[in-house]
PDB file of N, CA and C in Angstrom:
ATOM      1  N   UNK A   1     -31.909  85.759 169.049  1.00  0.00           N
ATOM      2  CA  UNK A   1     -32.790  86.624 169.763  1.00  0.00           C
ATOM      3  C   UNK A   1     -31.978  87.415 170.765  1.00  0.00           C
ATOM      4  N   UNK A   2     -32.159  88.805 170.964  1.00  0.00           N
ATOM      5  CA  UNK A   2     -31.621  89.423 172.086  1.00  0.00           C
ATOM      6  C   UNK A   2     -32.149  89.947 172.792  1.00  0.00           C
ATOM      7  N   UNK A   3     -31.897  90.201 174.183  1.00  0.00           N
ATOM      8  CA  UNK A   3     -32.663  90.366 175.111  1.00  0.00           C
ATOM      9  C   UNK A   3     -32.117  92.032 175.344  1.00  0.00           C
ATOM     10  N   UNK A   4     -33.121  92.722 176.133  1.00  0.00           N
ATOM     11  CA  UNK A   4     -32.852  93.718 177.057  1.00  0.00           C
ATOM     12  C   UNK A   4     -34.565  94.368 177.705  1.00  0.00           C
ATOM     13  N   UNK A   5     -33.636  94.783 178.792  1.00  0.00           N
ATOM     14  CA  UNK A   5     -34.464  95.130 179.928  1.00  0.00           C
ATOM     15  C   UNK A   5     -34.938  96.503 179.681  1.00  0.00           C
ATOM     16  N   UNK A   6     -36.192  96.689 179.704  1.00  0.00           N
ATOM     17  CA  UNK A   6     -36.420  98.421 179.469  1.00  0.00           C
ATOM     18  C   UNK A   6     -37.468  98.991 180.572  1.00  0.00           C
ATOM     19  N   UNK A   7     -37.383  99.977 180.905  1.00  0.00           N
ATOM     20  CA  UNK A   7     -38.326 100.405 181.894  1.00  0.00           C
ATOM     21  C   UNK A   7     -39.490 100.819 181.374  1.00  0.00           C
ATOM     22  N   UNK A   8     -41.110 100.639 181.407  1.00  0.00           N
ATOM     23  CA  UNK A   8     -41.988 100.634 181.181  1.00  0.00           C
ATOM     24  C   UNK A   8     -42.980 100.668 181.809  1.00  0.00           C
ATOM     25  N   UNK A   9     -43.527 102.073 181.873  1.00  0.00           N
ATOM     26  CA  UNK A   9     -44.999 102.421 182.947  1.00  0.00           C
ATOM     27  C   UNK A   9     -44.608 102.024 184.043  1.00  0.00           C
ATOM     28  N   UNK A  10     -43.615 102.570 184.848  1.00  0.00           N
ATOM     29  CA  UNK A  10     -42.725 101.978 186.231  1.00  0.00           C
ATOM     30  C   UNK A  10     -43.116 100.706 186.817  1.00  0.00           C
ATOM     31  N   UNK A  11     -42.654 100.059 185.306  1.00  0.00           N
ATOM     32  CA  UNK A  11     -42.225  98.543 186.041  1.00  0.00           C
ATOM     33  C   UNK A  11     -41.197  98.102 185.312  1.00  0.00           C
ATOM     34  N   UNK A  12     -40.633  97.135 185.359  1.00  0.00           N
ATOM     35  CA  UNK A  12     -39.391  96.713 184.815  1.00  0.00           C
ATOM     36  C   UNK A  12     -40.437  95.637 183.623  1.00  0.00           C
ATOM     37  N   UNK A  13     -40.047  95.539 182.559  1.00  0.00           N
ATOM     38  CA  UNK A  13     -40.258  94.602 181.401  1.00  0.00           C
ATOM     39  C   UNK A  13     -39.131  94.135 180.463  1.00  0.00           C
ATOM     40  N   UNK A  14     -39.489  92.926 180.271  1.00  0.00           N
ATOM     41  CA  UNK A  14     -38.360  92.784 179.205  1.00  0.00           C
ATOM     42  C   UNK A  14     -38.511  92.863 177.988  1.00  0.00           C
ATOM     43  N   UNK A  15     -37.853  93.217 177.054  1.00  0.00           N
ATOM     44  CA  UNK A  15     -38.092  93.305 175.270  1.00  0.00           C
ATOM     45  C   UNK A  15     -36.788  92.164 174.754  1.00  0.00           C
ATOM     46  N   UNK A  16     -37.541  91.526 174.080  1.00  0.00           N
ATOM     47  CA  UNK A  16     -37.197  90.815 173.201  1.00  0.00           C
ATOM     48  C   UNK A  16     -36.828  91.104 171.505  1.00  0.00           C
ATOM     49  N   UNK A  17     -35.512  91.125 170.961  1.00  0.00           N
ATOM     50  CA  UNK A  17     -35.770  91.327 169.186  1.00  0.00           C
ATOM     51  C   UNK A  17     -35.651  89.840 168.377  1.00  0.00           C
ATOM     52  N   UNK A  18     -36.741  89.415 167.626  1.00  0.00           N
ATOM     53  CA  UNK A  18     -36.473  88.436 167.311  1.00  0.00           C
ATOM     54  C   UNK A  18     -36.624  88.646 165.440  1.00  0.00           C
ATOM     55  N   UNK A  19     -35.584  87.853 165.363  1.00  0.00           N
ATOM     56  CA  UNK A  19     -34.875  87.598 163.643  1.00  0.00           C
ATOM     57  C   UNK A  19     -35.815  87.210 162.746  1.00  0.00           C
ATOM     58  N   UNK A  20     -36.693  88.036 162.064  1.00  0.00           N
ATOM     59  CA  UNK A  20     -37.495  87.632 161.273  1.00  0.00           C
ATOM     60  C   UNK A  20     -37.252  87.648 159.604  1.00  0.00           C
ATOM     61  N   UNK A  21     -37.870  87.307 158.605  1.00  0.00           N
ATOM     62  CA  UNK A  21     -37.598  87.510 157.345  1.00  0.00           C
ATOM     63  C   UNK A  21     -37.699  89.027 156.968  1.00  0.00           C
ATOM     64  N   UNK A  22     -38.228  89.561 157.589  1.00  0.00           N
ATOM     65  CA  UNK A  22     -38.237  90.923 157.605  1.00  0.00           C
ATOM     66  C   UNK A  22     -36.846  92.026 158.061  1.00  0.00           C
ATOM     67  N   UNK A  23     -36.651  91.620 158.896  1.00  0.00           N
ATOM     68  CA  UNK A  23     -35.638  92.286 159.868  1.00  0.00           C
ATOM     69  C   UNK A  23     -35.817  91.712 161.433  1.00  0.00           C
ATOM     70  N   UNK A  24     -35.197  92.465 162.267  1.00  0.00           N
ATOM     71  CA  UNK A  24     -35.500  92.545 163.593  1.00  0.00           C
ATOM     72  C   UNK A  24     -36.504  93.140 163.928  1.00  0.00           C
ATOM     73  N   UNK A  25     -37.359  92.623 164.903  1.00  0.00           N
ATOM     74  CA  UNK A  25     -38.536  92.818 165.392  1.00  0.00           C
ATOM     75  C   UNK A  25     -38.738  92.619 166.881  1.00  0.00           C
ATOM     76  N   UNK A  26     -39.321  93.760 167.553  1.00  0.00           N
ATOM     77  CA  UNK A  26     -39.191  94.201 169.161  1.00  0.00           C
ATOM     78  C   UNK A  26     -40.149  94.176 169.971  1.00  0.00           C
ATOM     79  N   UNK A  27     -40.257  93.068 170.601  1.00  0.00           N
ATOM     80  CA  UNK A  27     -42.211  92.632 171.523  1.00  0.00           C
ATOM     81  C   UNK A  27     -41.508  92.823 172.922  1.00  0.00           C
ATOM     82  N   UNK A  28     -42.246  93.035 173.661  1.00  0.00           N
ATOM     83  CA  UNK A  28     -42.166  93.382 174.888  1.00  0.00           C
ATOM     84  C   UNK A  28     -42.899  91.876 176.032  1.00  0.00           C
ATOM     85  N   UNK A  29     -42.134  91.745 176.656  1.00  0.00           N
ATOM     86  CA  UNK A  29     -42.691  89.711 177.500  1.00  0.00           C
ATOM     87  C   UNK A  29     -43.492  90.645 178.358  1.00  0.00           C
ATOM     88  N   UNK A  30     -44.947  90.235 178.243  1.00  0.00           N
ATOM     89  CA  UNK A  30     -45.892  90.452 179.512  1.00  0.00           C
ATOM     90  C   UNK A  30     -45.936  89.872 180.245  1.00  0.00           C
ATOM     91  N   UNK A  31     -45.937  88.326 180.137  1.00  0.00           N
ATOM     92  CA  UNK A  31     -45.867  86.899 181.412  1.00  0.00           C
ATOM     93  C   UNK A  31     -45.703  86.030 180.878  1.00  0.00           C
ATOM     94  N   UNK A  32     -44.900  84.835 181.451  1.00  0.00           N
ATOM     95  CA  UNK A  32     -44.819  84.186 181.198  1.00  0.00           C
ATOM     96  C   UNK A  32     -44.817  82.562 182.183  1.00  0.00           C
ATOM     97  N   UNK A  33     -45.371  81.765 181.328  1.00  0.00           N
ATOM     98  CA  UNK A  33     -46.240  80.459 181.994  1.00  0.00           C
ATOM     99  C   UNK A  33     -45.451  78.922 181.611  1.00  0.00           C
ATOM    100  N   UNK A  34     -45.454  78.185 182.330  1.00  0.00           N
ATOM    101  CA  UNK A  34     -44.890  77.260 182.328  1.00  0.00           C
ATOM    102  C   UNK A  34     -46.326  75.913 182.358  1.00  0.00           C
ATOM    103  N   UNK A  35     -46.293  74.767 181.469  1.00  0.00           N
ATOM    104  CA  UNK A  35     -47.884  74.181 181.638  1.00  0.00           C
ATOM    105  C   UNK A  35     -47.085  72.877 181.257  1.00  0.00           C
ATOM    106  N   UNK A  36     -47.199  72.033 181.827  1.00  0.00           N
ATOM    107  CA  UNK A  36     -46.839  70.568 181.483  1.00  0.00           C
ATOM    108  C   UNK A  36     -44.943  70.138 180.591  1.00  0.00           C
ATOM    109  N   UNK A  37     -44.218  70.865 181.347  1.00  0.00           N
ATOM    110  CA  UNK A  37     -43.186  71.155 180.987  1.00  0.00           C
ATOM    111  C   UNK A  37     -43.183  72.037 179.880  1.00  0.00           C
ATOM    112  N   UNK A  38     -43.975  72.922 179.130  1.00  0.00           N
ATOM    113  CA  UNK A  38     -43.353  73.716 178.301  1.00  0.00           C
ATOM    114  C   UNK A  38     -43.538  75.097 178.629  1.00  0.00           C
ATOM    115  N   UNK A  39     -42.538  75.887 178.415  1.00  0.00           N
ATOM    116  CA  UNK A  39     -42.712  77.272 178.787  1.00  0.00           C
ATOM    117  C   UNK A  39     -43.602  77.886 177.812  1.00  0.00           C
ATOM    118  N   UNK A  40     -43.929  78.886 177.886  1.00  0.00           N
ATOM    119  CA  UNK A  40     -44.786  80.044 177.020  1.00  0.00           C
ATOM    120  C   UNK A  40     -44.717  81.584 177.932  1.00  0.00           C
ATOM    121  N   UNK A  41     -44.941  82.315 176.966  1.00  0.00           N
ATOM    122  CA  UNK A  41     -45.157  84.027 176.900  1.00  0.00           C
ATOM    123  C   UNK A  41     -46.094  84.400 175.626  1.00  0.00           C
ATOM    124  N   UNK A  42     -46.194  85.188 177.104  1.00  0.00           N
ATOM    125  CA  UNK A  42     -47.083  86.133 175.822  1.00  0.00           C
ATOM    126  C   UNK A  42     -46.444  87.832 175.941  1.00  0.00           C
ATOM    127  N   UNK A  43     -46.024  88.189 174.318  1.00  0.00           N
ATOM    128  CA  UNK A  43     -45.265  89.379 173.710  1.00  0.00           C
ATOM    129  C   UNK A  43     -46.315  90.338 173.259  1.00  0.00           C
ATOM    130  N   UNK A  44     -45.915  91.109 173.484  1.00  0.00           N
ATOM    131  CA  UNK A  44     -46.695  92.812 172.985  1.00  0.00           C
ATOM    132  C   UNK A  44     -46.198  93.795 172.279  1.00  0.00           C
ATOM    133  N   UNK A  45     -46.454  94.125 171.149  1.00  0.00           N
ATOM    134  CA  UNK A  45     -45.394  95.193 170.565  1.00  0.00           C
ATOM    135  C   UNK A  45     -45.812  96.424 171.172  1.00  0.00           C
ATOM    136  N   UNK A  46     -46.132  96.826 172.673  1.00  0.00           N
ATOM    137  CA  UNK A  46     -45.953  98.021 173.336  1.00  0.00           C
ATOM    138  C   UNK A  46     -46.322  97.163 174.602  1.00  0.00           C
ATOM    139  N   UNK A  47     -45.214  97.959 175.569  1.00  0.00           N
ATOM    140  CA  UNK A  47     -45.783  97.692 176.872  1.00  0.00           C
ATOM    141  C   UNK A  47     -46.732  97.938 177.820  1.00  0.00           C
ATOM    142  N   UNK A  48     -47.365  98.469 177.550  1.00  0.00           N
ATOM    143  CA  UNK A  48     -49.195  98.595 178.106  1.00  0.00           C
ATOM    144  C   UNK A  48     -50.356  98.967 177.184  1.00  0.00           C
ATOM    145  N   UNK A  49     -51.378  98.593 177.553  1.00  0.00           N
ATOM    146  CA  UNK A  49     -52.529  99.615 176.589  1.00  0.00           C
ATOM    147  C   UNK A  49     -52.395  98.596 176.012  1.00  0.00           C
ATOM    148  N   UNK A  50     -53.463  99.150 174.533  1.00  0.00           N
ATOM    149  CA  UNK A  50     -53.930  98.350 173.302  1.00  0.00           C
ATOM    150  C   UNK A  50     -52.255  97.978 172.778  1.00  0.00           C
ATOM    151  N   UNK A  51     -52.370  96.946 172.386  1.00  0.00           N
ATOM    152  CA  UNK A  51     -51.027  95.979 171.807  1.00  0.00           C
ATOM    153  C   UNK A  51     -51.792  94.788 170.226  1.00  0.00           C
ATOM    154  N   UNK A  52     -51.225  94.921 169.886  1.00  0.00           N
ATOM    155  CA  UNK A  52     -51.030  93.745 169.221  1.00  0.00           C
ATOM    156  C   UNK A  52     -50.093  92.457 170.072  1.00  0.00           C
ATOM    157  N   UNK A  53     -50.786  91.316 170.322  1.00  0.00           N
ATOM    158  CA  UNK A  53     -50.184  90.517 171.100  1.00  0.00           C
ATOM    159  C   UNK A  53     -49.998  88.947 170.334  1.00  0.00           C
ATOM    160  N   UNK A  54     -49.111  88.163 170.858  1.00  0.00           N
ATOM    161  CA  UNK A  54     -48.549  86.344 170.272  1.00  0.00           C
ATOM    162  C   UNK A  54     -48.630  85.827 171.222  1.00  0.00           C
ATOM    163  N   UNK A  55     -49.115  84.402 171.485  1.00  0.00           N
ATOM    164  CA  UNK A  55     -48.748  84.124 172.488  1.00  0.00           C
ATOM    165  C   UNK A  55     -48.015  82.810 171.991  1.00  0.00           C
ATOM    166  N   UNK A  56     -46.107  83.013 172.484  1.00  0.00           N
ATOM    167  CA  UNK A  56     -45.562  81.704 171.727  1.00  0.00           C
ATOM    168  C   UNK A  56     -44.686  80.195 172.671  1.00  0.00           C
ATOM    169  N   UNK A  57     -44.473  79.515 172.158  1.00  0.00           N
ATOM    170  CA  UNK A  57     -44.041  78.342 173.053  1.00  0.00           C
ATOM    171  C   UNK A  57     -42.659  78.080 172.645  1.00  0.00           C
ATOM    172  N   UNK A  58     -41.823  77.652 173.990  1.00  0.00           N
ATOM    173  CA  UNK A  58     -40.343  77.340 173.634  1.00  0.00           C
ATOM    174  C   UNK A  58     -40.379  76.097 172.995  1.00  0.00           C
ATOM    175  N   UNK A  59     -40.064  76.459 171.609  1.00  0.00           N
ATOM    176  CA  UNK A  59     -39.300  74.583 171.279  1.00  0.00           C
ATOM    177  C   UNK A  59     -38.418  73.918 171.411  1.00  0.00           C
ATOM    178  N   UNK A  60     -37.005  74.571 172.294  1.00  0.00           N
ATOM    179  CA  UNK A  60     -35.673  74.197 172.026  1.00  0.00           C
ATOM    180  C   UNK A  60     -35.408  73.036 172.738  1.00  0.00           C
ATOM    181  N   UNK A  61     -34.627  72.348 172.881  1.00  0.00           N
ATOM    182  CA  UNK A  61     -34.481  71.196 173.424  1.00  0.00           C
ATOM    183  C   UNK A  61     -33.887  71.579 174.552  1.00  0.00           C
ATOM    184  N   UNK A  62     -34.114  70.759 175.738  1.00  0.00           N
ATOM    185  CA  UNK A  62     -33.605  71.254 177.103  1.00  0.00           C
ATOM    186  C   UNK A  62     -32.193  71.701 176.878  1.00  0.00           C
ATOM    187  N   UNK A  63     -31.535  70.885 176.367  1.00  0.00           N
ATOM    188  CA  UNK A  63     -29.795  71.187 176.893  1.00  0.00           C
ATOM    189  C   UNK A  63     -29.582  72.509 175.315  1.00  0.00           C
ATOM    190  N   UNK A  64     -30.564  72.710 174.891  1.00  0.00           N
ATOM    191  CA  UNK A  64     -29.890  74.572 174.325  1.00  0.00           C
ATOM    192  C   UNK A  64     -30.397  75.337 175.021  1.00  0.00           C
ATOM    193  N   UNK A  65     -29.081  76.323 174.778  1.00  0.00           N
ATOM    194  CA  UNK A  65     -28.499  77.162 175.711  1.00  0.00           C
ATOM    195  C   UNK A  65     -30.217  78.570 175.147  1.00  0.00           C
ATOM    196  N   UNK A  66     -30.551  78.795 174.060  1.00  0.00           N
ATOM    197  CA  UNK A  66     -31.385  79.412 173.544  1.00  0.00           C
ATOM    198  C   UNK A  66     -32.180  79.102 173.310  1.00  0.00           C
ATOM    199  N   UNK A  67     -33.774  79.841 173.590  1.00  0.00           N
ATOM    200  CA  UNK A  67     -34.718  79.827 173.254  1.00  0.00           C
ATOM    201  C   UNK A  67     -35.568  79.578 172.373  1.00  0.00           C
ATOM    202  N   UNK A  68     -35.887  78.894 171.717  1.00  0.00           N
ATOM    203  CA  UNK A  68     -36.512  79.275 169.853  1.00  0.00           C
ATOM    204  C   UNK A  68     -38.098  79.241 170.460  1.00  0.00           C
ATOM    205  N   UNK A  69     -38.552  80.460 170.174  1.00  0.00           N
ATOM    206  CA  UNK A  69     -40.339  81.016 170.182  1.00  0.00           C
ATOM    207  C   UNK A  69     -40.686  80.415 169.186  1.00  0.00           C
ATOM    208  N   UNK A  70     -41.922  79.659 168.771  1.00  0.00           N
ATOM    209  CA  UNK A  70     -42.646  79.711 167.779  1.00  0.00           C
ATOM    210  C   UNK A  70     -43.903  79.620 168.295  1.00  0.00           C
ATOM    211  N   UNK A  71     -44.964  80.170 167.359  1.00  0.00           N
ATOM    212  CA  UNK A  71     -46.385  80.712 167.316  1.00  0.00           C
ATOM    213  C   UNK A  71     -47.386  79.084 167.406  1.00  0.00           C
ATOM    214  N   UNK A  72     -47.651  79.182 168.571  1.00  0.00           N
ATOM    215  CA  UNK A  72     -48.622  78.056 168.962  1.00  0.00           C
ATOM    216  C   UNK A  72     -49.629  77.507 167.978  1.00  0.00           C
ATOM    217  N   UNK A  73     -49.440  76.182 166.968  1.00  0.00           N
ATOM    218  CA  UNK A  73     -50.543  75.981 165.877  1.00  0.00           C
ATOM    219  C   UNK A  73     -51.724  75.184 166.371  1.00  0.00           C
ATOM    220  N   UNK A  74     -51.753  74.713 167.404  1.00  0.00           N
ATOM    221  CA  UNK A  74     -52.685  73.584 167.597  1.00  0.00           C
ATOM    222  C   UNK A  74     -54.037  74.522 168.461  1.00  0.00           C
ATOM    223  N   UNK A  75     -55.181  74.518 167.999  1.00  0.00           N
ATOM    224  CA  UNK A  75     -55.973  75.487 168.875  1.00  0.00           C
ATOM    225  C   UNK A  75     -55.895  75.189 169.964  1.00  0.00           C
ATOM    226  N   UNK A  76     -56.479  73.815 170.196  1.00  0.00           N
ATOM    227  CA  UNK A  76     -56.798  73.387 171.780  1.00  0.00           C
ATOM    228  C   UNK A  76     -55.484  74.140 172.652  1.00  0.00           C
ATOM    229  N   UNK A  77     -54.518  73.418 172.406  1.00  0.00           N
ATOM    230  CA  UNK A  77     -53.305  74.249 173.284  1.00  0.00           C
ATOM    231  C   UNK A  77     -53.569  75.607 173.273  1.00  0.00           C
ATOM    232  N   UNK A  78     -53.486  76.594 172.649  1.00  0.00           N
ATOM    233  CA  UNK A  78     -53.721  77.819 172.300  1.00  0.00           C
ATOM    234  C   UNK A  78     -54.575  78.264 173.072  1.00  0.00           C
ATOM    235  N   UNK A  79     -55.749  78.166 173.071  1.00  0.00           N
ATOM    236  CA  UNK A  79     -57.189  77.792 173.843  1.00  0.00           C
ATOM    237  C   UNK A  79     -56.829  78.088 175.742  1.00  0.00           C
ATOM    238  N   UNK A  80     -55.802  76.921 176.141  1.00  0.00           N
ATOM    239  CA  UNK A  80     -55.781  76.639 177.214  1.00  0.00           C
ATOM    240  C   UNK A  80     -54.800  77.709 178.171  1.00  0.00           C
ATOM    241  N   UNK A  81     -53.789  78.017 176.921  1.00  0.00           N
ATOM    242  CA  UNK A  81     -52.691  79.148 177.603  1.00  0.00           C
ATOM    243  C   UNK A  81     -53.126  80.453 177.872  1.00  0.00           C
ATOM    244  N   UNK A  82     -53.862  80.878 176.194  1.00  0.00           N
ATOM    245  CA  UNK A  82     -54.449  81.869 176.462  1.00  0.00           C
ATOM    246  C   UNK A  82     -55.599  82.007 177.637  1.00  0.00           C
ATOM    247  N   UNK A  83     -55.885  81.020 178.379  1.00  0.00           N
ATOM    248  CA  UNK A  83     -57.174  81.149 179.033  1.00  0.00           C
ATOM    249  C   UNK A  83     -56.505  80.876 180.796  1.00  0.00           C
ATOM    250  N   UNK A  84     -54.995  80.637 180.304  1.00  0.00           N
ATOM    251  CA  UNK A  84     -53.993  80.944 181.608  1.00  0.00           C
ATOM    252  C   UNK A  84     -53.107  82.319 181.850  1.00  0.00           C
ATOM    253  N   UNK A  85     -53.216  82.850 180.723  1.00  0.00           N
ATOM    254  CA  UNK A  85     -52.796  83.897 180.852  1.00  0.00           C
ATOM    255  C   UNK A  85     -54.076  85.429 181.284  1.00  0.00           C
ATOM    256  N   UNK A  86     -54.875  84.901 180.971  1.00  0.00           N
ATOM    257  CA  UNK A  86     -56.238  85.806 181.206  1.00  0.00           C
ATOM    258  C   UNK A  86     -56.430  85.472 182.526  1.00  0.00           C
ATOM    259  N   UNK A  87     -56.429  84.613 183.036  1.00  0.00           N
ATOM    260  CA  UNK A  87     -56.340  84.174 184.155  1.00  0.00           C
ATOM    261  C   UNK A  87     -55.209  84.962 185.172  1.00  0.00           C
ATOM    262  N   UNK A  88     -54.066  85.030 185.136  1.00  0.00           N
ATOM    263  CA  UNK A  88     -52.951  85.711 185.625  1.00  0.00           C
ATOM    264  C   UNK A  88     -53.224  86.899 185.702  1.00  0.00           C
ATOM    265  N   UNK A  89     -53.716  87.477 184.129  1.00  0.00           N
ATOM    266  CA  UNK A  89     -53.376  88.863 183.952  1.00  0.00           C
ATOM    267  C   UNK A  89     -54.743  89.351 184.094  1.00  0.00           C
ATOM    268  N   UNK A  90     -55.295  89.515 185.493  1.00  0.00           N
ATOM    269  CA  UNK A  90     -56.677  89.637 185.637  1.00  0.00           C
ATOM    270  C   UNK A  90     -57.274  91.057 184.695  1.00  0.00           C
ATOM    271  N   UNK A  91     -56.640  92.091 184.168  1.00  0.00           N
ATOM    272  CA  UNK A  91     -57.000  93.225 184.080  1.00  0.00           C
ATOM    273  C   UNK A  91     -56.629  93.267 182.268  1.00  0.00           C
ATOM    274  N   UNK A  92     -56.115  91.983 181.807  1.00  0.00           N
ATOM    275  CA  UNK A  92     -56.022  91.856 180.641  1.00  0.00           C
ATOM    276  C   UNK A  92     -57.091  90.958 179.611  1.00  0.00           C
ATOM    277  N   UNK A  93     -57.383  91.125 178.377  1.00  0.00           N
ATOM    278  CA  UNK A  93     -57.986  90.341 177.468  1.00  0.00           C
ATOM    279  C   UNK A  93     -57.296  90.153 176.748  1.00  0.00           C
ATOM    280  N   UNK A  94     -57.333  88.281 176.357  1.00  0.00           N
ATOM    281  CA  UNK A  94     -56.687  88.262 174.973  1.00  0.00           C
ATOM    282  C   UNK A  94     -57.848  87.830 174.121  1.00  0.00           C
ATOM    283  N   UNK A  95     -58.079  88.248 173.057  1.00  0.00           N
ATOM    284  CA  UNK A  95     -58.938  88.228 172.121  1.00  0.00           C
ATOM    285  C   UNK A  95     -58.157  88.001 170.545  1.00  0.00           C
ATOM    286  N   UNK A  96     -59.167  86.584 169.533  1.00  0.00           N
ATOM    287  CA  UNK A  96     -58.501  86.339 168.234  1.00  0.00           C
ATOM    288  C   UNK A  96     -58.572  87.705 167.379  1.00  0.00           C
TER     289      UNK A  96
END
């Protein structure tokens, strides 16, 4: 995964490209939450406005140095982040 910083609707955001079977693919981190030791974000493939949005969880084991995202399967969890991130992002909806 590589990182870089891009300026967006004058704020600073970060974009993420992550290695898919497809190719490389470029989401933009809206926020990100930390809940019972595991991190999470939620990605946007544009930085404001209507998006297509993920919201995914770190799996890597503490002592790697990298990140590995994967797409949250369990609803309940799912359920609870997304309903922390709506929470944060008062002016945002996440909707299935």
């Amino acid at each position: 995964m590589e990182e870089t910083k891009t300026k967006a609707a004058d704020k600073q955001s970060l974009k993420i490209v992550f290695e898919t079977d497809e190719g490389p693919s470029e989401w933009y981190v809206i926020d990100e939450t930390r809940i019972s030791g595991c991190n999470y974000i939620l990605v946007a493939d544009a930085p404001d406005g209507d998006a297509e949005c993920m919201i995914l969880k770190d799996t890597a084991a503490p002592e790697d140095k990298e990140s590995i995202y994967e797409e949250i399967e369990d609803e309940n969890e799912l359920k609870i982040v997304a309903a922390m991130f709506e929470e944060s992002l008062s002016d945002t909806s996440i909707v299935d």
